[in-house]
PDB file of N, CA and C in Angstrom:
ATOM      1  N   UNK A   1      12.395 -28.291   6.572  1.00  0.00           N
ATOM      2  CA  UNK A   1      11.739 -26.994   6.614  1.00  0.00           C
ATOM      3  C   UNK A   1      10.453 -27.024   5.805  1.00  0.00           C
ATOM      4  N   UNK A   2       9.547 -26.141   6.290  1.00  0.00           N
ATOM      5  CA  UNK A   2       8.360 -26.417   5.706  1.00  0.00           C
ATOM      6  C   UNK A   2       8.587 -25.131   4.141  1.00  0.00           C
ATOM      7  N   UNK A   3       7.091 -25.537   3.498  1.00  0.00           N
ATOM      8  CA  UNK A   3       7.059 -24.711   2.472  1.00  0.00           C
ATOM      9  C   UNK A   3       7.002 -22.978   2.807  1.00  0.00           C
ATOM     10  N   UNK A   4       6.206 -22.968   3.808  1.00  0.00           N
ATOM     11  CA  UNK A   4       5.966 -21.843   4.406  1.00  0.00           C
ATOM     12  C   UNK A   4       7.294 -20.994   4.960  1.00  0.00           C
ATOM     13  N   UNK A   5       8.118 -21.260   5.261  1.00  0.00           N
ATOM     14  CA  UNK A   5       9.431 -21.183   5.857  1.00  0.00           C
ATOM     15  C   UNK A   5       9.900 -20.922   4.783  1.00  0.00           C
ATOM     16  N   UNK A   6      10.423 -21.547   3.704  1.00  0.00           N
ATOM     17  CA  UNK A   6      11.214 -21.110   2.899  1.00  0.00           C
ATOM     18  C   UNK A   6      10.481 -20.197   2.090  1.00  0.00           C
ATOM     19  N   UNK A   7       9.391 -19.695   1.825  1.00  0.00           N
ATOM     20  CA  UNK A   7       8.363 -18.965   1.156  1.00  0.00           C
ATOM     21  C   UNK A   7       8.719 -17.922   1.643  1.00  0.00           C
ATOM     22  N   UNK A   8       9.028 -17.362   3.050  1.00  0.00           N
ATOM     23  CA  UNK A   8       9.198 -16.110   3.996  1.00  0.00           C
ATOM     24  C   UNK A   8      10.727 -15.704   3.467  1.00  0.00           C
ATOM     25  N   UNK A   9      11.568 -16.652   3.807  1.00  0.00           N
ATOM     26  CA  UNK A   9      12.630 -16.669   3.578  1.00  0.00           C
ATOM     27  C   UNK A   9      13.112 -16.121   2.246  1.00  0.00           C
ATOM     28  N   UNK A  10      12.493 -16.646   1.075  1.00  0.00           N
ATOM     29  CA  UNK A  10      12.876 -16.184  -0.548  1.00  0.00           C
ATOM     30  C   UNK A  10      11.931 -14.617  -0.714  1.00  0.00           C
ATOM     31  N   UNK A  11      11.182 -13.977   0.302  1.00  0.00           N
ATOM     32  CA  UNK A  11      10.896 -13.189   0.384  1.00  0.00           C
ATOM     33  C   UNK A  11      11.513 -11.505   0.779  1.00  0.00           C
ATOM     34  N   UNK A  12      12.409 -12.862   1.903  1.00  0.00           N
ATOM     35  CA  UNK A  12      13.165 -11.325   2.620  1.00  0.00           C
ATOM     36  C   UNK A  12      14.498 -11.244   2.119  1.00  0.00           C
ATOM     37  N   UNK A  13      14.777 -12.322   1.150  1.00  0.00           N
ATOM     38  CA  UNK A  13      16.188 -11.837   0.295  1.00  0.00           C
ATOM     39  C   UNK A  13      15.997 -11.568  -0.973  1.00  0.00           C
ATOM     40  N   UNK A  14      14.506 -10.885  -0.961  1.00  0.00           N
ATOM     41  CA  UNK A  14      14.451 -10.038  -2.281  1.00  0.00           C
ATOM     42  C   UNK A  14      13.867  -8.462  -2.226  1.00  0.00           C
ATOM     43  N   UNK A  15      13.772  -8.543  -0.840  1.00  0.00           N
ATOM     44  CA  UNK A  15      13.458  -6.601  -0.548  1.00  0.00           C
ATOM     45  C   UNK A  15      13.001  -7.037   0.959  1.00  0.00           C
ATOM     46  N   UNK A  16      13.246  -5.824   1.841  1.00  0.00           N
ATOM     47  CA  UNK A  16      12.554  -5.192   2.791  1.00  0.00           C
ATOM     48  C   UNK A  16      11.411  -4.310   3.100  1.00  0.00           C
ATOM     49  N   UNK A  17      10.423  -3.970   3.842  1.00  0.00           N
ATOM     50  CA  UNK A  17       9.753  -3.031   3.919  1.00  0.00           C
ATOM     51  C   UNK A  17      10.299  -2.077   5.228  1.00  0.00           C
ATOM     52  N   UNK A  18      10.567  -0.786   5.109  1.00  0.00           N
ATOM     53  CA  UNK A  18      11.303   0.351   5.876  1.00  0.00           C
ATOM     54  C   UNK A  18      10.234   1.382   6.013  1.00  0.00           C
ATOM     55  N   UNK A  19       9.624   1.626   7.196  1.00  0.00           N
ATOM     56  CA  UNK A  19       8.770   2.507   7.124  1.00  0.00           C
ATOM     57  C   UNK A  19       6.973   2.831   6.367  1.00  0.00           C
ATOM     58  N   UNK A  20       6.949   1.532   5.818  1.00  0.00           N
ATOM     59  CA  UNK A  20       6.020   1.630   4.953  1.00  0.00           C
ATOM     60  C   UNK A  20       6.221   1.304   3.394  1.00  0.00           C
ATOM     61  N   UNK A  21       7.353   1.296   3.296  1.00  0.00           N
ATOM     62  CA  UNK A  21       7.969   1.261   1.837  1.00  0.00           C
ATOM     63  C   UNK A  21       8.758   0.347   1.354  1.00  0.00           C
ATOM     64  N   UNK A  22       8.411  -0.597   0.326  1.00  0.00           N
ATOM     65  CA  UNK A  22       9.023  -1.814  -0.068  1.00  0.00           C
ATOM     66  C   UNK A  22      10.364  -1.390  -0.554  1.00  0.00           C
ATOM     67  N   UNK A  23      11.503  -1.687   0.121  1.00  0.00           N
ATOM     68  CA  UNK A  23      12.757  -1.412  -0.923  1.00  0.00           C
ATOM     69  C   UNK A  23      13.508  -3.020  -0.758  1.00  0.00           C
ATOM     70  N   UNK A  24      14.019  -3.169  -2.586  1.00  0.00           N
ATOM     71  CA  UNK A  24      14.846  -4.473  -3.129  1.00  0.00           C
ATOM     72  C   UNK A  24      14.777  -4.238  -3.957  1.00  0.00           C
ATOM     73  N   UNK A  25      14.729  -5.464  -4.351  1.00  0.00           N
ATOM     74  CA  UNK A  25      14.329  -5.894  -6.216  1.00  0.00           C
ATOM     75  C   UNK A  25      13.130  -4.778  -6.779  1.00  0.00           C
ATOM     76  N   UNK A  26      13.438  -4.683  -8.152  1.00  0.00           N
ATOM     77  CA  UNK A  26      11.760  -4.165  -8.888  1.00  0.00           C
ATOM     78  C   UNK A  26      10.520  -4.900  -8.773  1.00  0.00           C
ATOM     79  N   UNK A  27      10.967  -6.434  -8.974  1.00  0.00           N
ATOM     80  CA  UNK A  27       9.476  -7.207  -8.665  1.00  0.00           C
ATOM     81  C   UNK A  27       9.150  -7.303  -7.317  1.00  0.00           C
ATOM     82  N   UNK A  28       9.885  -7.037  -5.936  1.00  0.00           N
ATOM     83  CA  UNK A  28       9.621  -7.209  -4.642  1.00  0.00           C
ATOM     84  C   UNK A  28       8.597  -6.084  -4.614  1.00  0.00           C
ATOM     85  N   UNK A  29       9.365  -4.633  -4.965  1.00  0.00           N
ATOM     86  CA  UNK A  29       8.811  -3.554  -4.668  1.00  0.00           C
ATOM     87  C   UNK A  29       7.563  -3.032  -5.443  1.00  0.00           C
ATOM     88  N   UNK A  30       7.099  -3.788  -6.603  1.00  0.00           N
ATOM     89  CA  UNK A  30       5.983  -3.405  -7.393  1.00  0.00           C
ATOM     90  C   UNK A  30       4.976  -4.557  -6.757  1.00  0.00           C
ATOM     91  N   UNK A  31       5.042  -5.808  -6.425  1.00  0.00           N
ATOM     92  CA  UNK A  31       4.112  -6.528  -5.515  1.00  0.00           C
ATOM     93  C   UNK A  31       3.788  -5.900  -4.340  1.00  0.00           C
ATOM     94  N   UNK A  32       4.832  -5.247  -3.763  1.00  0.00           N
ATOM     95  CA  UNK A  32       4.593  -4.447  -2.526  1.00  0.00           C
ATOM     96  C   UNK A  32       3.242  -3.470  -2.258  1.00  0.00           C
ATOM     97  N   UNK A  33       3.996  -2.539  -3.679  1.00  0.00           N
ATOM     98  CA  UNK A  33       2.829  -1.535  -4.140  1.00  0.00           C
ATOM     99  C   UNK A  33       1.889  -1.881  -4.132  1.00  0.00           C
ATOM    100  N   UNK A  34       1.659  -3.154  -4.849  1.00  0.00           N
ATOM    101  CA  UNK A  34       0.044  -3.401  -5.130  1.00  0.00           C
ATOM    102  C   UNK A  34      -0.611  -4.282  -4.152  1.00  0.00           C
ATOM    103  N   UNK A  35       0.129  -4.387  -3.606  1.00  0.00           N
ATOM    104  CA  UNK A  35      -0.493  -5.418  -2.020  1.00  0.00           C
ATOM    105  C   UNK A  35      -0.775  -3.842  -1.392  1.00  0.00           C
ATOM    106  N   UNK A  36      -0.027  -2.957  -1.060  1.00  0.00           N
ATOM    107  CA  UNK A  36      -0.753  -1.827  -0.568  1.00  0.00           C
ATOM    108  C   UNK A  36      -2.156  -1.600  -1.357  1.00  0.00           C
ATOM    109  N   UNK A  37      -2.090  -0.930  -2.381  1.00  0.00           N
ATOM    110  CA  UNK A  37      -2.672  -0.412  -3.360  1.00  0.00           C
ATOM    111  C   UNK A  37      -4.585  -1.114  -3.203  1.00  0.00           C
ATOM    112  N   UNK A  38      -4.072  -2.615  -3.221  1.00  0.00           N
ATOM    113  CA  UNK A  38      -5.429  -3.404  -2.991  1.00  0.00           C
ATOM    114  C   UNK A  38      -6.100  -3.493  -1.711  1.00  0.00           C
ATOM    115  N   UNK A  39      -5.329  -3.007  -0.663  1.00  0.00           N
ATOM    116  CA  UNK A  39      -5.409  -3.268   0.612  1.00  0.00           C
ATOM    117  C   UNK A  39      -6.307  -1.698   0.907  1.00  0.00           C
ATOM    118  N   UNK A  40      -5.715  -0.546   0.858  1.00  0.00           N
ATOM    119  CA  UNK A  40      -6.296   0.679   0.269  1.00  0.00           C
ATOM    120  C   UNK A  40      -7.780   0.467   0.016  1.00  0.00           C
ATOM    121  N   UNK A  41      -7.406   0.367  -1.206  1.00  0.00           N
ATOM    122  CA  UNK A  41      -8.961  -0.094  -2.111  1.00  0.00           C
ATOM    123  C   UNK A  41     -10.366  -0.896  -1.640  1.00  0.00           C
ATOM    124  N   UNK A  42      -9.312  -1.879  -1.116  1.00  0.00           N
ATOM    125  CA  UNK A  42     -10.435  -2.303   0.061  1.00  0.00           C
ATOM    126  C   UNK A  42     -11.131  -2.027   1.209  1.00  0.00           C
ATOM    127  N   UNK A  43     -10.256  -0.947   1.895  1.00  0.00           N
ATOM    128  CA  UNK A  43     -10.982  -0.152   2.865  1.00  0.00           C
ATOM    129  C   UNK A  43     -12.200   0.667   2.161  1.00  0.00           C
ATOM    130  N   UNK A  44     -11.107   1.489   1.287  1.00  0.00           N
ATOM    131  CA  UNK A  44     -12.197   2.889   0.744  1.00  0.00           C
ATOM    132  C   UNK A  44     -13.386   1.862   0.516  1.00  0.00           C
ATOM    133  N   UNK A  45     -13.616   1.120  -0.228  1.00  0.00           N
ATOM    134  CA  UNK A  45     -14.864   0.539  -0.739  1.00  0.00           C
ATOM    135  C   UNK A  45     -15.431  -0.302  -0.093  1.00  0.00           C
ATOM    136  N   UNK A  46     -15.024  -0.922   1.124  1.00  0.00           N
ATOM    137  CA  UNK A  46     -15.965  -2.027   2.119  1.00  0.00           C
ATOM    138  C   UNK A  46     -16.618  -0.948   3.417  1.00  0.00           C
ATOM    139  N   UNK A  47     -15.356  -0.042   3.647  1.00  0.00           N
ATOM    140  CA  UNK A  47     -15.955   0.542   5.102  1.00  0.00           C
ATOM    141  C   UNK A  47     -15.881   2.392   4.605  1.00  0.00           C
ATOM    142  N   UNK A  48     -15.412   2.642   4.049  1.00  0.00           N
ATOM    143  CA  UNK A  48     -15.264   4.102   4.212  1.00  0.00           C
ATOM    144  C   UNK A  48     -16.158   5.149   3.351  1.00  0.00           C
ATOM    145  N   UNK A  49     -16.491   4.340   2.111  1.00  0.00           N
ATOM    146  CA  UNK A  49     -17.618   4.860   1.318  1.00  0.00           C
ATOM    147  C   UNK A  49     -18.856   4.249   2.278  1.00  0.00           C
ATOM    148  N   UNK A  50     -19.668   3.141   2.229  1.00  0.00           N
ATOM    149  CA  UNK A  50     -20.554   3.149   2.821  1.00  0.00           C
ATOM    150  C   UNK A  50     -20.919   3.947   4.395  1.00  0.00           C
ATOM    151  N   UNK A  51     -19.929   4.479   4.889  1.00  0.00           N
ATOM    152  CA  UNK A  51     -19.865   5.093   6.383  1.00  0.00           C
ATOM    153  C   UNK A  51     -20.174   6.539   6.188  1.00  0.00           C
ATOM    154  N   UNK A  52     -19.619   6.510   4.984  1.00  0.00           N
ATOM    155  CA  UNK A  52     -19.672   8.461   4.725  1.00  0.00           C
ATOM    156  C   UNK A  52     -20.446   8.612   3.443  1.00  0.00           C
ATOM    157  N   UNK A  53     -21.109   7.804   3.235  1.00  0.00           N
ATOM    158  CA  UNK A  53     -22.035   8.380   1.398  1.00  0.00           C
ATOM    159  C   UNK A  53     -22.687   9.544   1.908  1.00  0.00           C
ATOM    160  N   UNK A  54     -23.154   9.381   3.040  1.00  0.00           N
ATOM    161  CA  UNK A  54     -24.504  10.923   3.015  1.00  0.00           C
ATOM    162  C   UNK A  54     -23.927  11.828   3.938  1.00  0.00           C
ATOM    163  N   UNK A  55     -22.331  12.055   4.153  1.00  0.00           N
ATOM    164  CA  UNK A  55     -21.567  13.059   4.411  1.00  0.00           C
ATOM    165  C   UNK A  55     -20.351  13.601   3.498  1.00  0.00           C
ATOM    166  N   UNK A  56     -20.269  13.802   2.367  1.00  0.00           N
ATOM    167  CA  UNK A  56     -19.592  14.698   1.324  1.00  0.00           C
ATOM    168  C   UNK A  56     -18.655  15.064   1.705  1.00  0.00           C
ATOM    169  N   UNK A  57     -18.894  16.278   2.329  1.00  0.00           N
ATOM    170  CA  UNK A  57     -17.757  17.257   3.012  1.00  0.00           C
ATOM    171  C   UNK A  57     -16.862  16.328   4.064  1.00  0.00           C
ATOM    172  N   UNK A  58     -17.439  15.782   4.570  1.00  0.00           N
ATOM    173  CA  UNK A  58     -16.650  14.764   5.808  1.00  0.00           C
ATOM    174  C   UNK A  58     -15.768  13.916   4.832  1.00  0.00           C
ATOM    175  N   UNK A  59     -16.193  13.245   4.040  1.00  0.00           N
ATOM    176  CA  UNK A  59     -15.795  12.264   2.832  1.00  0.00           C
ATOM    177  C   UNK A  59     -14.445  12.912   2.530  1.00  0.00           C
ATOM    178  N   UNK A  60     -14.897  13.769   1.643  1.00  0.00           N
ATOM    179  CA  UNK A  60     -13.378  14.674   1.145  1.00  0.00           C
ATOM    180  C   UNK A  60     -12.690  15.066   2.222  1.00  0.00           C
ATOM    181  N   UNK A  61     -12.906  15.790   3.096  1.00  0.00           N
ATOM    182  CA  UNK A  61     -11.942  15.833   3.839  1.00  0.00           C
ATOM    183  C   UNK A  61     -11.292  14.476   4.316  1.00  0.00           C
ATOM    184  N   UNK A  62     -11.522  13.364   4.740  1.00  0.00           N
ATOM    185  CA  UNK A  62     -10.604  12.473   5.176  1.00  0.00           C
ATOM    186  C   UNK A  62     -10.212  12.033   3.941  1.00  0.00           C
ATOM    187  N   UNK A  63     -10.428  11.741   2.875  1.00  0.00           N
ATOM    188  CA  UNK A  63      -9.644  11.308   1.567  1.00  0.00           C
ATOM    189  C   UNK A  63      -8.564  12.641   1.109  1.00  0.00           C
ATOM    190  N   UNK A  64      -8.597  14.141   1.340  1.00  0.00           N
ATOM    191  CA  UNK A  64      -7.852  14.836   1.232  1.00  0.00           C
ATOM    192  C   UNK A  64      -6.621  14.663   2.701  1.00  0.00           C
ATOM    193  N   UNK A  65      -7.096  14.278   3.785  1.00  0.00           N
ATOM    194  CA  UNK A  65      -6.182  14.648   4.935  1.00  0.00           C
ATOM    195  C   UNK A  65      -5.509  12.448   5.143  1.00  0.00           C
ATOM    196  N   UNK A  66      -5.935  12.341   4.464  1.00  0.00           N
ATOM    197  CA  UNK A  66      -5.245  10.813   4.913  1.00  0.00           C
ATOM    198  C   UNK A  66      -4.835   9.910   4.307  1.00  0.00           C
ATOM    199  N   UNK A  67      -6.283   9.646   2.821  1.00  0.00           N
ATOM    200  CA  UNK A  67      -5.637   8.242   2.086  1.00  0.00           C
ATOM    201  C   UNK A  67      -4.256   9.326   0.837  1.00  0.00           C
ATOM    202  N   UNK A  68      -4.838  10.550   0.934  1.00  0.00           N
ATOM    203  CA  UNK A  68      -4.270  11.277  -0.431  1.00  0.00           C
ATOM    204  C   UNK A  68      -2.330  11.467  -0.105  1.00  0.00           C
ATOM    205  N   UNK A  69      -2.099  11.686   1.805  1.00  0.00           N
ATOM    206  CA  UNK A  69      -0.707  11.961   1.747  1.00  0.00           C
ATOM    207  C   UNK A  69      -0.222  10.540   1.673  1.00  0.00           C
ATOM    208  N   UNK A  70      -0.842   9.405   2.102  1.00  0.00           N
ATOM    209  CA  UNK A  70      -0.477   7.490   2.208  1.00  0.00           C
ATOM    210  C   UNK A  70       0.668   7.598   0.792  1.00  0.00           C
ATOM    211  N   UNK A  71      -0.346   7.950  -0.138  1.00  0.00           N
ATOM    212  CA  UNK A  71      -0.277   7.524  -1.590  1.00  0.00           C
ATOM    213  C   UNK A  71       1.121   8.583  -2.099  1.00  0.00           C
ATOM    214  N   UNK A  72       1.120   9.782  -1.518  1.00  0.00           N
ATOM    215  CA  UNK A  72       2.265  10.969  -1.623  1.00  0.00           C
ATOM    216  C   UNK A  72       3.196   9.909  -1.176  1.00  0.00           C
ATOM    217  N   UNK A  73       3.641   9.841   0.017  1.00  0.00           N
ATOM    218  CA  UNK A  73       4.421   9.364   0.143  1.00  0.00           C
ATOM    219  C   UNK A  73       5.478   7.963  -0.361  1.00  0.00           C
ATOM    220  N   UNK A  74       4.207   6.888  -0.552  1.00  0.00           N
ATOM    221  CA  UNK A  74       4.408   6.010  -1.574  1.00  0.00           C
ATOM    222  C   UNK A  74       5.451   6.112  -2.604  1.00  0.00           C
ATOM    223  N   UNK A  75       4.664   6.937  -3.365  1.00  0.00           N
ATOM    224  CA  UNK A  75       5.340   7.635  -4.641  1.00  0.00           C
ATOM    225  C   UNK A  75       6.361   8.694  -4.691  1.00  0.00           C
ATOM    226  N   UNK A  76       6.605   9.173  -3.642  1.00  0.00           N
ATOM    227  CA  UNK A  76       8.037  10.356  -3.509  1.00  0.00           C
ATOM    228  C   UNK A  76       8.816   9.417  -3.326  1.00  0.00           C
ATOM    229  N   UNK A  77       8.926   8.329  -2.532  1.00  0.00           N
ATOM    230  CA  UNK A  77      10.261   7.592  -2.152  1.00  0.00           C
ATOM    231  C   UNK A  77      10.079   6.335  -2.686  1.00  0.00           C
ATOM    232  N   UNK A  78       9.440   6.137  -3.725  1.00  0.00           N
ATOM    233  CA  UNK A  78       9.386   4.413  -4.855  1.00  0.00           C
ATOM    234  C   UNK A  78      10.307   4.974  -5.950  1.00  0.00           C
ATOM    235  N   UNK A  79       9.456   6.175  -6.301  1.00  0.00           N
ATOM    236  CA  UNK A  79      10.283   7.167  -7.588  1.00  0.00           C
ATOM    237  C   UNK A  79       9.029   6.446  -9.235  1.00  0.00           C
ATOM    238  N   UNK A  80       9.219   6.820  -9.855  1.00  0.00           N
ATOM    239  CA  UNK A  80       8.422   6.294 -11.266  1.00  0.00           C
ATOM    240  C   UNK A  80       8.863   5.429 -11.781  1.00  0.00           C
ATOM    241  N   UNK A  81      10.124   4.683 -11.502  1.00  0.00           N
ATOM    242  CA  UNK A  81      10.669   3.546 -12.029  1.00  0.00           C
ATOM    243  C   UNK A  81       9.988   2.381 -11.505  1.00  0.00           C
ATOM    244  N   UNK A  82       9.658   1.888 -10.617  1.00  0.00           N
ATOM    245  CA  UNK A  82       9.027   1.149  -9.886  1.00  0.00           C
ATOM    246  C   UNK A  82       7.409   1.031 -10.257  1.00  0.00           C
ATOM    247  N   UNK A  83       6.690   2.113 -10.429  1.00  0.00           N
ATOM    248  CA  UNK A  83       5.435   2.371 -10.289  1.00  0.00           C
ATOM    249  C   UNK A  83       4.715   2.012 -11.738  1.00  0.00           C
TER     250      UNK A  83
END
């Protein structure tokens, strides 16, 4: 078996992702987070700020109607132990 193979493998017997949401272990599910978290981050700042700097109102509204419930949800069903 290759490295890659067993790499996947020691992966998925330490959490699942269900819906969007890392559940296992604490260290599965806090890498999870932040593989979201960076992934996020990288949109807002490669494509979504430069697309909307000289529209404000447009701006906030899609950061109020989209990245803001992502992140709600995240955090209602991780709980603060995790986070």
């Amino acid at each position: 078996m290759s490295a890659d193979v067993d790499a996947a493998a020691a992966v998925s017997n330490r959490g699942i992702t269900v819906l969007g949401l890392p559940w296992g272990t604490p260290q599965f599910q806090s890498a999870e987070l932040m593989a979201i978290v960076q992934k996020e981050r990288a949109f807002l700042l490669d494509r979504f700020v430069p697309l909307l700097s000289g529209h404000p109102q447009a701006a906030v509204l899609l950061l109020t109607k989209c990245v803001k419930p992502k992140f709600n949800h995240l955090l209602r069903e991780i709980g603060r132990a995790h986070v």
